[in-house]
Protein backbone atom coordinates (compact mmCIF):
# COMPACT_ATOMS: atom_id res chain seq x y z
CA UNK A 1 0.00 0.00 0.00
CA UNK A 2 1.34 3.44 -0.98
CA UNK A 3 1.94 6.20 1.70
CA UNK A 4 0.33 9.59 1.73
CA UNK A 5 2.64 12.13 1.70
CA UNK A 6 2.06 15.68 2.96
CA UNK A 7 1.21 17.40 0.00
CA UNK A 8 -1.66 14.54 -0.67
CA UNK A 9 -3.28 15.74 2.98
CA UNK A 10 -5.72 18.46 2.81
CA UNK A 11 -8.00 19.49 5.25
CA UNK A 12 -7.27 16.31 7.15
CA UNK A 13 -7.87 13.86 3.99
CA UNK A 14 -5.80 11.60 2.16
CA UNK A 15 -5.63 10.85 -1.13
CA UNK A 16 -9.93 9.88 -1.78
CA UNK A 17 -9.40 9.89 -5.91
CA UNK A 18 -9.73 6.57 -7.89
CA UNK A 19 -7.24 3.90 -6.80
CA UNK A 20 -4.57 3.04 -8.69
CA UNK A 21 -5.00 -0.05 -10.30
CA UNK A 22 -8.61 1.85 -11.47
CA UNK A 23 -6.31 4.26 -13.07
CA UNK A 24 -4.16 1.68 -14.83
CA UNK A 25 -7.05 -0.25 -16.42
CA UNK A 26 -8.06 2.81 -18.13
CA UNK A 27 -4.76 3.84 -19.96
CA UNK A 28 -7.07 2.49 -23.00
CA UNK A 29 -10.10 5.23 -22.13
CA UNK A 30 -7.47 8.27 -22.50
CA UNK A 31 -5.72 6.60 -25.72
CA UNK A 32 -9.33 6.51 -27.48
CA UNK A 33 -10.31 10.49 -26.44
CA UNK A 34 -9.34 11.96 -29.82
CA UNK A 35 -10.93 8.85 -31.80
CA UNK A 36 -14.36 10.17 -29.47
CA UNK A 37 -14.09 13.48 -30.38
CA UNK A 38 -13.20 12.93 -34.00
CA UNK A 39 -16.61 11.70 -34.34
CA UNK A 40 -18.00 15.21 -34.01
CA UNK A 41 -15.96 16.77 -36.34
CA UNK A 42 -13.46 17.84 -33.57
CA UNK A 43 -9.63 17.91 -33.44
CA UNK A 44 -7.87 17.40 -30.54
CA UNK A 45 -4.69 18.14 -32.22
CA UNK A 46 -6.06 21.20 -34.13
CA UNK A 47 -3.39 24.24 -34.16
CA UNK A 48 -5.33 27.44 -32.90
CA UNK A 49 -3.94 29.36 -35.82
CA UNK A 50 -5.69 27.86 -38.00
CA UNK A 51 -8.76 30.59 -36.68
CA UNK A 52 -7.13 33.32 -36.63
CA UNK A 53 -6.74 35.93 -39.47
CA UNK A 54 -3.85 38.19 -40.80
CA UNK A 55 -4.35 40.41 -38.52
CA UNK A 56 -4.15 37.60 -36.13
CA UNK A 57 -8.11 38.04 -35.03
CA UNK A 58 -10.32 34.96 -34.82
CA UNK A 59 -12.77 34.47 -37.51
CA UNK A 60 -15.73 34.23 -35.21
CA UNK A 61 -18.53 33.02 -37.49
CA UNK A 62 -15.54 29.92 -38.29
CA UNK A 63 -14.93 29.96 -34.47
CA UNK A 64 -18.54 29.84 -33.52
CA UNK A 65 -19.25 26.66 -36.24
CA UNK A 66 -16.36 24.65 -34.55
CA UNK A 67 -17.45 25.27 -30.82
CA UNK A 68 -20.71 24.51 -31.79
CA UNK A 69 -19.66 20.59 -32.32
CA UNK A 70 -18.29 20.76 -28.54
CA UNK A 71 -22.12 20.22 -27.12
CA UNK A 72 -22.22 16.64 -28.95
CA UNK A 73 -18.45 15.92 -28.46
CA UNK A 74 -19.14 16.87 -24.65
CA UNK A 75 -22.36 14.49 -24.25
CA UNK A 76 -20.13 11.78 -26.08
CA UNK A 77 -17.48 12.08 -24.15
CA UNK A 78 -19.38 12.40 -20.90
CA UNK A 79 -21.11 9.04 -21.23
CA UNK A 80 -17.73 7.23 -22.00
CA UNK A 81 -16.50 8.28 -18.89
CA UNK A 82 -19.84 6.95 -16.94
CA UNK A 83 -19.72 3.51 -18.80
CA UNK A 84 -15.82 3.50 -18.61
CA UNK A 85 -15.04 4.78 -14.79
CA UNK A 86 -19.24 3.83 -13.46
CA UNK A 87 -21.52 6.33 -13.44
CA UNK A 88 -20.94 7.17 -9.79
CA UNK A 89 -17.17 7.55 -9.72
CA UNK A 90 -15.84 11.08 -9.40
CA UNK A 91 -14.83 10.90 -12.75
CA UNK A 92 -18.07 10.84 -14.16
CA UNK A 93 -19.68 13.83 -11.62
CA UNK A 94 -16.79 15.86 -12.23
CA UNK A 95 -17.61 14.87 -16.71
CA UNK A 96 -21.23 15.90 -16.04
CA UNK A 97 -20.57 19.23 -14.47
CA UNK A 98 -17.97 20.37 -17.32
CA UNK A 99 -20.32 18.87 -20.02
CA UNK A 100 -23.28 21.27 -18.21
CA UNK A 101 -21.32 24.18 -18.01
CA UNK A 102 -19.08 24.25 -21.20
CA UNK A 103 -21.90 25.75 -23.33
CA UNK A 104 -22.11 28.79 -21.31
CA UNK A 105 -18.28 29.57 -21.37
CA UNK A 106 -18.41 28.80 -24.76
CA UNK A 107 -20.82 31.93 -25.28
CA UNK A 108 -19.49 34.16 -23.04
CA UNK A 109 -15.82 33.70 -24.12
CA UNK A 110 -17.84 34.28 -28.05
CA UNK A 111 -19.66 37.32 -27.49
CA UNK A 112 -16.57 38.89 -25.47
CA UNK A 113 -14.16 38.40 -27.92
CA UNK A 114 -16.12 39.45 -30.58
CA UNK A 115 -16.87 42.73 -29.01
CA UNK A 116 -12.98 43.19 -27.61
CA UNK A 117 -11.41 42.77 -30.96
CA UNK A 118 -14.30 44.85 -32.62
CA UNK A 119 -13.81 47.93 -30.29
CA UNK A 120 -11.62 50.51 -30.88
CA UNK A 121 -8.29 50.20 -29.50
CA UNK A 122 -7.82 51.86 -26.59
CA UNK A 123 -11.51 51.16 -24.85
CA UNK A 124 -11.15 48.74 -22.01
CA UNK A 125 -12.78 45.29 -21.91
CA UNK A 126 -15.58 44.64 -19.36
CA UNK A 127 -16.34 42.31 -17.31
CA UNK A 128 -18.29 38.95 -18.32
CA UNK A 129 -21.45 39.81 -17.14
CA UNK A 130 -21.40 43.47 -18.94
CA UNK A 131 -20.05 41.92 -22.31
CA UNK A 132 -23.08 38.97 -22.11
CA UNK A 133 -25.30 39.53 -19.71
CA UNK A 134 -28.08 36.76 -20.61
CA UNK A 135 -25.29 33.84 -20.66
CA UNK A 136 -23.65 34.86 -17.08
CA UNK A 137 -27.29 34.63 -15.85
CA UNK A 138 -27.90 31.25 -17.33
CA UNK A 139 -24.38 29.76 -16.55
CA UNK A 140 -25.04 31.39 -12.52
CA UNK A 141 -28.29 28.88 -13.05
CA UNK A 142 -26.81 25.98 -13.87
CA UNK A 143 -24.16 26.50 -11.33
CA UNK A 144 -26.46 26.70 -8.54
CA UNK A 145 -28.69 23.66 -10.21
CA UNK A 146 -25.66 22.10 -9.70
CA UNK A 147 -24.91 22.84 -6.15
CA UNK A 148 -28.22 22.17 -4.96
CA UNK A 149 -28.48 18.93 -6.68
CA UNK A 150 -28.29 15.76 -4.91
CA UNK A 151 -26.69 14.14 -7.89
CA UNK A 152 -23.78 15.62 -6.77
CA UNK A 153 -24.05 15.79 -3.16
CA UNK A 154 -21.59 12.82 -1.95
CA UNK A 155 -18.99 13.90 -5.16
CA UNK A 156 -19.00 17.35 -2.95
CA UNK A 157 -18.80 16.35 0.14
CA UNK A 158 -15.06 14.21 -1.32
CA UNK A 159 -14.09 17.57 -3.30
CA UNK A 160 -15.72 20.83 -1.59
CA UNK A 161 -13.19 22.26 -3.51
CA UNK A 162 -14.94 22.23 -6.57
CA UNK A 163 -17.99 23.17 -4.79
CA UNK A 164 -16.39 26.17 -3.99
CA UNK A 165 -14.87 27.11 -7.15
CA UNK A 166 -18.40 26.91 -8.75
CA UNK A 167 -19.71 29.39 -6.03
CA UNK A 168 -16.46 31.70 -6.68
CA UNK A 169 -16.67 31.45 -10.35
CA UNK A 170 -20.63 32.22 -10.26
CA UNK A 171 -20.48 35.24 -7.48
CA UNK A 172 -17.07 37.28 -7.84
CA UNK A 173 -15.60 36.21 -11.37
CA UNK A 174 -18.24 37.03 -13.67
CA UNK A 175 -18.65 40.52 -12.49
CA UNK A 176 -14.92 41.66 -11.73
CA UNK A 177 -13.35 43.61 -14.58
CA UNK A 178 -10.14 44.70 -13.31
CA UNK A 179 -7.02 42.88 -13.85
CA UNK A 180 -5.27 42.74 -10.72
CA UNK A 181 -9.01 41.57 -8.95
CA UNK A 182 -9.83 39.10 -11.53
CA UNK A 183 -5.58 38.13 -11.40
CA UNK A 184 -6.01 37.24 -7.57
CA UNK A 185 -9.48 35.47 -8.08
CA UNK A 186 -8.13 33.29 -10.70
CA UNK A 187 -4.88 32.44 -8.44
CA UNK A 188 -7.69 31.30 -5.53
CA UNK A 189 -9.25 29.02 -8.06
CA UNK A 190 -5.76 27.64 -8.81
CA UNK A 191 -5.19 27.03 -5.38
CA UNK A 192 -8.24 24.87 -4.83
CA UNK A 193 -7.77 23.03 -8.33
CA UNK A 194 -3.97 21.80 -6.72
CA UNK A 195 -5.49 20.82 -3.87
CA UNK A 196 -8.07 18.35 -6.41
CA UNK A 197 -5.04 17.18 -7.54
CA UNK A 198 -3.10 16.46 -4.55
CA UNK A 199 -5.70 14.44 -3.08
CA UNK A 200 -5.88 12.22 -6.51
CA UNK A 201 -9.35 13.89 -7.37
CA UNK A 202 -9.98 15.60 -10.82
CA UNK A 203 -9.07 19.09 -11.76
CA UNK A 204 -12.00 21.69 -12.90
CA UNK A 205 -9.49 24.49 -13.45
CA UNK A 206 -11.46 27.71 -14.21
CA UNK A 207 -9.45 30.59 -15.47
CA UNK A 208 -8.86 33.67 -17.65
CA UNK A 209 -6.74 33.90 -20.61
CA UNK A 210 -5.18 36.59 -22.75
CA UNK A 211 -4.24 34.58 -26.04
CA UNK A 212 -6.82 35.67 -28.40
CA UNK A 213 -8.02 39.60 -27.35
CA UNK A 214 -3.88 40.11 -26.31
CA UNK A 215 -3.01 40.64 -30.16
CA UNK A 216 -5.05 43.92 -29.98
CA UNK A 217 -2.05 45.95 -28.20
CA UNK A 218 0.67 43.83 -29.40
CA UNK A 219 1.01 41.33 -26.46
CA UNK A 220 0.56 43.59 -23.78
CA UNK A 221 -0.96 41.98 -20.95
CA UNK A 222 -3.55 43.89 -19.98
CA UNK A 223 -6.27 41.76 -20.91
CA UNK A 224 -4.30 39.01 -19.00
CA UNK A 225 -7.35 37.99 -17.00
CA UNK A 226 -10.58 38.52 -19.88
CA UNK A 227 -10.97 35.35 -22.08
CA UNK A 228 -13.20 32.79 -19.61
CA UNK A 229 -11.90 29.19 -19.54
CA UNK A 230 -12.55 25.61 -18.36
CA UNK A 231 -10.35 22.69 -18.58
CA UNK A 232 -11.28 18.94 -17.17
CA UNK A 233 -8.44 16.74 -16.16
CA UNK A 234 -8.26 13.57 -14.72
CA UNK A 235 -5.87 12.52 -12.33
CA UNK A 236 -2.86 10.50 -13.11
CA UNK A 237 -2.21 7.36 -10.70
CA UNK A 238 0.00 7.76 -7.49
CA UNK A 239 2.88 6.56 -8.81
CA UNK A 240 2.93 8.90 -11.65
CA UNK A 241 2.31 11.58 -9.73
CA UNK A 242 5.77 10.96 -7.52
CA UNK A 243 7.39 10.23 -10.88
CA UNK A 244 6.58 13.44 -12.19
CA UNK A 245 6.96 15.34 -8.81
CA UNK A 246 10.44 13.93 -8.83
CA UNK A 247 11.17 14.91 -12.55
CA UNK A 248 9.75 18.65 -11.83
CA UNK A 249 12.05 18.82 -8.40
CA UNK A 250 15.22 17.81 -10.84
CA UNK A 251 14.38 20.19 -13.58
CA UNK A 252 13.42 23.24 -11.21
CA UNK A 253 17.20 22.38 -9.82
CA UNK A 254 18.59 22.42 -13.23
CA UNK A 255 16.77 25.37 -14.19
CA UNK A 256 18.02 27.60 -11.48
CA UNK A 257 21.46 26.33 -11.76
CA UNK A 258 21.51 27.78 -15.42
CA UNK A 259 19.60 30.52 -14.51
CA UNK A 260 22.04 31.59 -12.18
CA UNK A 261 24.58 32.21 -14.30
CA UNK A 262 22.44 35.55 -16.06
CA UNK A 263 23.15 39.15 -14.49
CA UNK A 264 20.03 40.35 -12.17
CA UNK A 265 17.95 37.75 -12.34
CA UNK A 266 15.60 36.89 -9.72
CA UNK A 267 15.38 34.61 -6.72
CA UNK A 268 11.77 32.75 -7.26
CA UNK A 269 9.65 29.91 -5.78
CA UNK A 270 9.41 26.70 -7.31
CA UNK A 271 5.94 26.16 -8.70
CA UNK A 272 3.84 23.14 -8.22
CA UNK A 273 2.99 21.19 -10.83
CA UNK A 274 -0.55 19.90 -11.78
CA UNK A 275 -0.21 16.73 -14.16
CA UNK A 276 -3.54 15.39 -15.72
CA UNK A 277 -4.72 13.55 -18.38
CA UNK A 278 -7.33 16.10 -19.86
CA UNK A 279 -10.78 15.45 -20.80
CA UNK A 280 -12.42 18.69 -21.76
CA UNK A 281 -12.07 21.76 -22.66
CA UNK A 282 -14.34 25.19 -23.03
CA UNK A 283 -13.98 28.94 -23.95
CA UNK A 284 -10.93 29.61 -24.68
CA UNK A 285 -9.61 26.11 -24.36
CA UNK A 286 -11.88 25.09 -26.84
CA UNK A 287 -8.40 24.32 -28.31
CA UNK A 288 -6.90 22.58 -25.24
CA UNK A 289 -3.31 23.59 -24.05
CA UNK A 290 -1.13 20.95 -23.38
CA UNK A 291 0.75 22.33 -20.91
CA UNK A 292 0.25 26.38 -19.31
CA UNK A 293 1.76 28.26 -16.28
CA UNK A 294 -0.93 29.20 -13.89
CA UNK A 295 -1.27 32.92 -12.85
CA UNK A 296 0.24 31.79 -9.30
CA UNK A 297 3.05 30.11 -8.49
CA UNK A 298 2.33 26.58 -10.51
CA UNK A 299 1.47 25.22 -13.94
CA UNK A 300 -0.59 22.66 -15.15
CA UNK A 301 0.48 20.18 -17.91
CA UNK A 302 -1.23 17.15 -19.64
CA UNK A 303 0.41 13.88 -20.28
CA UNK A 304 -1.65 12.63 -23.06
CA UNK A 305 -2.84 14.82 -25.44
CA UNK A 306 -0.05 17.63 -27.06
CA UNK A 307 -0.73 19.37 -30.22
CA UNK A 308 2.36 18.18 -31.94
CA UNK A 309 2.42 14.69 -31.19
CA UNK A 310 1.71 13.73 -34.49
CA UNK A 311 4.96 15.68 -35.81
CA UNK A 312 6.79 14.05 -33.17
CA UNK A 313 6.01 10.30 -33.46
CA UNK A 314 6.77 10.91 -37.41
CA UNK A 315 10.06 12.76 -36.44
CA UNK A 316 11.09 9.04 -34.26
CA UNK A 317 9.53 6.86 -37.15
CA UNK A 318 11.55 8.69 -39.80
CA UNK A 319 14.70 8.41 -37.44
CA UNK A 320 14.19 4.50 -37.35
CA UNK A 321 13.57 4.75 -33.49
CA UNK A 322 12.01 1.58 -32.00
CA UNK A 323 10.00 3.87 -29.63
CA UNK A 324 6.21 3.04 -27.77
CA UNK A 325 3.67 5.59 -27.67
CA UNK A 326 4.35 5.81 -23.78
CA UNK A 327 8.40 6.51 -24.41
CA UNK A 328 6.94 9.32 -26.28
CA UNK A 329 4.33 10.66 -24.34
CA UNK A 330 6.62 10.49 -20.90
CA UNK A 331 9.40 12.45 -23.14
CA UNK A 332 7.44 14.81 -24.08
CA UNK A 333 6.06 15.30 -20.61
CA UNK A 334 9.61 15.68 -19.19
CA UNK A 335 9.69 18.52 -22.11
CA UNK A 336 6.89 20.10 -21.33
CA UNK A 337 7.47 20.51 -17.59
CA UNK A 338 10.87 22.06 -18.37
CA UNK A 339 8.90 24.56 -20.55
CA UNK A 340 6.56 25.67 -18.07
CA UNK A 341 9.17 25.81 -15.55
CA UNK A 342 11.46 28.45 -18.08
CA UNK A 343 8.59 30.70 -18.24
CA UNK A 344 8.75 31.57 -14.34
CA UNK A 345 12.18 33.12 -15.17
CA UNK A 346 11.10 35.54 -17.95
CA UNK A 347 10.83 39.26 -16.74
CA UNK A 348 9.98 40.75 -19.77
CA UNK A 349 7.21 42.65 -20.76
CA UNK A 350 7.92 42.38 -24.71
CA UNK A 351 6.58 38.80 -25.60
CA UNK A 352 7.68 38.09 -28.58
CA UNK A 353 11.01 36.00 -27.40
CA UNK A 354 8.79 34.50 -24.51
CA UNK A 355 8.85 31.21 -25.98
CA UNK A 356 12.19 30.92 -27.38
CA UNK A 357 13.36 31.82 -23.79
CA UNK A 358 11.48 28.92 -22.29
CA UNK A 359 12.60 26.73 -25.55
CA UNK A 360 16.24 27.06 -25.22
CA UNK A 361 16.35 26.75 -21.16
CA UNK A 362 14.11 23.35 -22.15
CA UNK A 363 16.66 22.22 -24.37
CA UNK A 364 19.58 22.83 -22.63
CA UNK A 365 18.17 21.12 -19.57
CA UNK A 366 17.02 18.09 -21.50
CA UNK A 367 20.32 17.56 -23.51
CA UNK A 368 22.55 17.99 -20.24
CA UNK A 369 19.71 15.77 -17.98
CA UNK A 370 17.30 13.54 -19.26
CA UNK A 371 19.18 10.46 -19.10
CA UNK A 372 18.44 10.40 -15.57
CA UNK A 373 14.95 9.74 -16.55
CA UNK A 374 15.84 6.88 -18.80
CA UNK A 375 15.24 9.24 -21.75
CA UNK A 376 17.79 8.24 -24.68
CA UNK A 377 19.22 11.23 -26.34
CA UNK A 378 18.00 9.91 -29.63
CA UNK A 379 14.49 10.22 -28.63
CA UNK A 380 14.81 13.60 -26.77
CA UNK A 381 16.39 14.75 -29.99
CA UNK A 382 13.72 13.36 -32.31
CA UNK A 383 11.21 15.20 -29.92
CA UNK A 384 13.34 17.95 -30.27
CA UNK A 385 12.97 18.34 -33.92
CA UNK A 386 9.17 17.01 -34.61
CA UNK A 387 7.70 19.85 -31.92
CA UNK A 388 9.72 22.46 -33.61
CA UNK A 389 9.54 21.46 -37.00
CA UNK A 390 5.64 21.55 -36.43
CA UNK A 391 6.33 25.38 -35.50
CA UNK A 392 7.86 26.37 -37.88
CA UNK A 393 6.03 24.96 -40.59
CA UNK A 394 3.05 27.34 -39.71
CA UNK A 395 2.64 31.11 -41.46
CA UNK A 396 3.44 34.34 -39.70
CA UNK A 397 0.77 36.37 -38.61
CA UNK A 398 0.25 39.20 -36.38
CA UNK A 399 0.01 37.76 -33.18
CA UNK A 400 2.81 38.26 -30.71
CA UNK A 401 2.86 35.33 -28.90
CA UNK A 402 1.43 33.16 -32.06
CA UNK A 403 4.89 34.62 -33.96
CA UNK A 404 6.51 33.79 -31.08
CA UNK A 405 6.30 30.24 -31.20
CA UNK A 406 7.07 30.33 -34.88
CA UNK A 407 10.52 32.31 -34.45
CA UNK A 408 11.43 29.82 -31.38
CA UNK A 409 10.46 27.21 -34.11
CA UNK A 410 13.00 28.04 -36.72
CA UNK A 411 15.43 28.60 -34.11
CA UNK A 412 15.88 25.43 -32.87
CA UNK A 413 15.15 23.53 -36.07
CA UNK A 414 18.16 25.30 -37.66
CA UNK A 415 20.37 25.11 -34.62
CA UNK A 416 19.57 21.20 -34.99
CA UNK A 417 20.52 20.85 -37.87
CA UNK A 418 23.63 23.21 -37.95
CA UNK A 419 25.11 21.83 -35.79
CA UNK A 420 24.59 18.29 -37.24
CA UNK A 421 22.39 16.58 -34.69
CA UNK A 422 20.01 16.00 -37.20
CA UNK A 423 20.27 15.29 -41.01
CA UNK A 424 18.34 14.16 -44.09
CA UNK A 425 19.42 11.65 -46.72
CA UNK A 426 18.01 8.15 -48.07
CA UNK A 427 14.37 9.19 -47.27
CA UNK A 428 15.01 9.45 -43.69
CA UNK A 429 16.09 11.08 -40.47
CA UNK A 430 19.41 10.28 -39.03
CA UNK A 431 20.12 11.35 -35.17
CA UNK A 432 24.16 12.18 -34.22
CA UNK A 433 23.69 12.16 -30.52
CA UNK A 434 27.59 11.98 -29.59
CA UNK A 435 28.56 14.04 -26.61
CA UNK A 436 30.87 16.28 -28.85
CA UNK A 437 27.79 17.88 -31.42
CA UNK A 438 25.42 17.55 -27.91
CA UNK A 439 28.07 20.14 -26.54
CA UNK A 440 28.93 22.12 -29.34
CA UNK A 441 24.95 23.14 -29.42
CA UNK A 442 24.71 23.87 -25.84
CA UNK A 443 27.79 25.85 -26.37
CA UNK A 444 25.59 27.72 -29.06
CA UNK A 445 22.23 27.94 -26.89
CA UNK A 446 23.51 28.75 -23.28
CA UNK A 447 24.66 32.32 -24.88
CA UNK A 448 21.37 32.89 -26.74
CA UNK A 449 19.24 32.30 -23.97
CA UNK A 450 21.17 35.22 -21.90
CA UNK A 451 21.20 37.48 -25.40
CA UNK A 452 16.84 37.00 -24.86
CA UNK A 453 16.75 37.76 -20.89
CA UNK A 454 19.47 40.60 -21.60
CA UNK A 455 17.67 41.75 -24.18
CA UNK A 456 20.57 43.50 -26.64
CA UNK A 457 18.95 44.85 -29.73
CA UNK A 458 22.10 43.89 -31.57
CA UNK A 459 21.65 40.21 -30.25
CA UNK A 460 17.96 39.90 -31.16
CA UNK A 461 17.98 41.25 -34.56
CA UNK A 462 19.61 38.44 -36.09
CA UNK A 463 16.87 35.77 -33.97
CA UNK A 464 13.80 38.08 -34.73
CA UNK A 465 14.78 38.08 -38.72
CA UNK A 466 15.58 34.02 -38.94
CA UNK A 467 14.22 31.84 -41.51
CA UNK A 468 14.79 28.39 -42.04
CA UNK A 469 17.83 27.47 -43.80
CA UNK A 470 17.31 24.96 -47.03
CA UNK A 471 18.31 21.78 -45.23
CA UNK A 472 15.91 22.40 -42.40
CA UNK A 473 13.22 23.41 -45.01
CA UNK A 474 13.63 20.12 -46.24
CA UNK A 475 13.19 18.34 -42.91
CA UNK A 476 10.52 20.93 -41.83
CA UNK A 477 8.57 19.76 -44.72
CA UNK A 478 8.92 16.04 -44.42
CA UNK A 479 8.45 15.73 -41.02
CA UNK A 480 5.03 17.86 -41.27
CA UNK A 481 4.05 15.92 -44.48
CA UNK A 482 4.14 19.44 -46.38
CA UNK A 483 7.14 17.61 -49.18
C-alpha cells in the first residue's frame, strides 16, 4: 500500500481519488479520447492558428461553427466516462458538471471576444457579465442547479473544492473587470484546483486567458485575466504523480542552476505542478493547451494529449527509433514541464522572445539531464525536432505570442541541424547524438538564452529576422508531411 505524503493531505484527507490499479485499467479510455471526439468533427490536435486571421483576429462566425460541435463531443465524451469509470465515480460527476457548463463559457468567451477585438483600440474590456449579460445569468443557473443537486451531493462532500470554485466562479468572477481583482481570483481558483489534484481527485481548473483579445495591443498583458476558460483533467495514478513530482524537483534544480549564471535575475519559488490527463475543454480552451503556467506560483500540464504529437512520433519513425507511444508521451512530458518551468524566469514585458526563452532553457536542460529519466538522447532529440519542425512549418501572422512560437520554431530547427544533430538523406532522419555535437549546441544555446533575458537589440535582430535554412526546409517539410 502506498503512503500519503504531505502534499496529498488536505484538510485532514488523504488521497480519496480513484485507486490506482482503477487508473491503470483505463490507460485504453485516455488513448481513445481523440478517436471520441473525431466523431464530431473535432480535433484534438487542431493548431489554434488555424482561426485566426492576418491580422491575427479569430474568424468568429468559423470559431462559432467549430465550438458549436463541442455540445455533442461533450455528451459523447461524458457518457464514456460513466460507462468506462461507473456512473458514480468522481470521474463521471466531475464529466457531467464540465459537459453542463461548457456551453455557457463557450458563449461568453464568443460574445466577449467578438466585441474586444471589434472595439476601438484603446476602450477597455468589461467584465463577463457586462459583455453577455443573458449567458452569465444562465451559466449562474446551472451552477447553482448544480450545487443544490443531490446528484452531486456525496462527489462534494469528497471535493468541496470544486464546490467552492463553482460558487467563486458564479459570485465574484463574472462581475470583476479589473485585472489585478480578476488576477487574484483566478490564483484562488488555482489554489483549490492543486489541492483536487493532490488528493488524486480531478481538476475543474477555471481561469482567464489573454491569447486571443492580447493581439489587440501587441502582447501587452492587460487583458491578462478577460478570455473565460474551463479545462477537465483527470488525475494521473499515485505513482505517476511521484514520478513526475520527482522529474519537476530535478528540472526546477537544473533550471536555477543555469539561470544563475544571467546578471540580475531573480530569486523565485518553485511552482507546483498539476499533471492530468485532460478530458475537456471550453472557452478559450476550446483548443486545449497541453501544458500552461498558472497565474500563481504553478502550472498545469497534460500527459496525453499535445498538439504536436503527431509531428513528433513521425520525427522518431523517420529516425528509425524503436519507440512506444508511452516513451513518447513520458518524453514529451519531461519537455513540457521544463517549458513551463522556463517561463517563471522571464521578466519581460515584450513577448515576442517568450517562448524561445522557455525553448532554449528546455533544451539545454534536457540535452545535459534527461538520461536520468531513462530518456535516450536519440528520442529527446527526435522530440526535439518534430515539436519544432511543427512550428515552424506554420505562417506568420500578427500575433505576438502566435509569432513567437514560430521564431522559437526556426530557431531550434536550424540550430539542430547546424550543428549536425540531425540530417536528411536516403528518405530518412538520421540522429548524431555523440557528446561532442550535444556540446557544441549547448555551447551555441547557453549564450542565446542570456542574449533573450538581456535583451541586446544587436543580439535579437539576427533571432527576430531568422528563416529556415534549405536543409531544415527540407526536414521541416517532411516531417510535417508538407514535401
Amino acid at each position: 500500500m502506498s503512503t500519503v505524503s504531505v502534499e496529498d493531505v488536505h484538510n485532514g484527507r488523504g488521497v480519496v481519488g480513484t485507486p490506482e490499479g482503477v487508473l491503470d485499467d483505463h490507460r485504453d479510455f485516455f488513448a481513445s479520447l481523440p478517436a471520441l471526439y473525431s466523431t464530431s468533427g473535432i480535433d484534438l490536435f487542431a493548431n489554434e492558428l488555424r482561426f485566426l486571421d492576418g491580422r491575427g483576429h479569430l474568424h468568429i462566425e468559423e470559431t462559432a461553427q467549430y465550438i458549436a460541435k463541442y455540445d455533442e463531443a461533450n455528451s459523447v465524451v461524458a457518457a464514456a466516462v460513466a460507462k468506462k469509470f461507473g456512473a458514480e465515480s468522481n470521474e463521471a460527476k466531475a464529466a457531467i458538471v464540465a459537459e453542463r457548463l461548457a456551453p455557457y463559457f463557450n458563449e461568453i468567451f464568443l460574445k466577449l471576444t467578438e466585441h474586444v477585438l471589434g472595439a476601438p483600440i484603446g476602450v477597455e474590456p468589461h467584465s463577463w457579465a457586462y459583455h453577455a449579460p443573458k449567458d452569465v445569468e444562465d451559466l449562474q443557473k446551472e451552477i447553482e442547479s448544480i450545487i443544490l443537486s443531490g446528484e452531486f451531493m456525496e462527489y462534494f462532500a469528497k471535493s468541496p473544492e470544486t464546490k467552492n470554485m463553482l460558487a467563486i466562479v458564479a459570485t465574484r468572477l463574472v462581475y470583476s473587470h479589473k485585472p489585478e481583482e480578476m488576477r487574484e481570483i483566478v490564483k484562488e481558483l488555482e489554489q483549490l484546483a492543486i489541492a483536487s489534484y493532490q488528493i488524486g481527485l480531478p481538476v475543474l481548473l477555471f481561469g482567464c486567458s489573454e491569447y486571443y483579445t492580447s493581439v489587440k495591443d501587441g502582447g501587452d498583458k492587460n487583458n491578462l485575466t478577460l478570455e473565460p476558460s474551463m479545462r477537465l483533467g483527470f488525475p494521473v495514478t499515485e505513482s505517476e504523480r511521484a514520478r513526475y513530482q520527482e522529474m519537476t524537483n530535478a528540472s526546477w534544480d537544473a533550471q536555477v542552476a543555469l539561470h544563475n549564471s544571467i546578471p540580475g535575475i531573480q530569486t523565485y519559488k518553485r511552482p507546483k505542478e498539476v499533471i492530468v490527463r485532460l478530458i475537456m475543454g471550453a472557452g478559450s480552451e476550446f483548443i486545449l493547451s497541453g501544458s500552461e503556467r498558472f497565474e500563481g506560483d504553478a502550472f498545469i500540464a497534460s500527459d496525453n494529449l499535445y498538439k504536436h504529437v503527431a509531428a513528433i512520433a513521425r520525427a522518431c519513425e523517420l529516425a528509425h527509433l524503436q519507440v512506444t507511444d508511452d516513451d513518447i508521451r513520458l518524453a514529451v512530458t519531461y519537455l513540457y514541464i521544463l517549458h513551463e518551468l522556463g517561463h517563471v524566469f522571464f521578466e519581460i514585458s515584450d513577448q515576442t522572445f517568450e517562448e524561445l526563452d522557455t525553448d532554449l532553457s528546455m533544451a539545454v536542460v534536457a540535452l545535459r539531464r534527461g538520461a536520468q529519466f531513462g530518456f535516450s538522447q536519440e528520442l529527446l532529440i527526435a522530440a526535439l525536432v518534430g515539436e519544432y519542425a511543427d512550428q515552424a512549418s506554420v505562417a506568420a501572422t500578427k500575433h505576438t505570442v502566435a509569432d513567437g512560437y514560430r521564431k522559437s520554431g526556426v530557431r531550434l530547427v536550424n540550430a539542430l541541424v547546424r550543428a549536425g544533430l540531425v540530417t536528411w538523406s536516403d528518405d530518412r532522419i538520421h540522429i548524431h547524438s555523440d557528446g561532442a555535437r550535444v556540446d557544441e549546441l549547448v555551447k551555441v544555446f547557453v549564450p542565446q538564452h542570456r542574449d533573450v533575458h538581456l535583451q541586446n537589440p544587436a543580439d535579437l535582430l539576427p533571432l527576430m529576422n531568422e528563416v529556415l535554412d534549405h536543409d531544415s526546409q527540407t526536414l521541416v517539410g517532411r516531417i510535417t508531411r508538407q514535401t
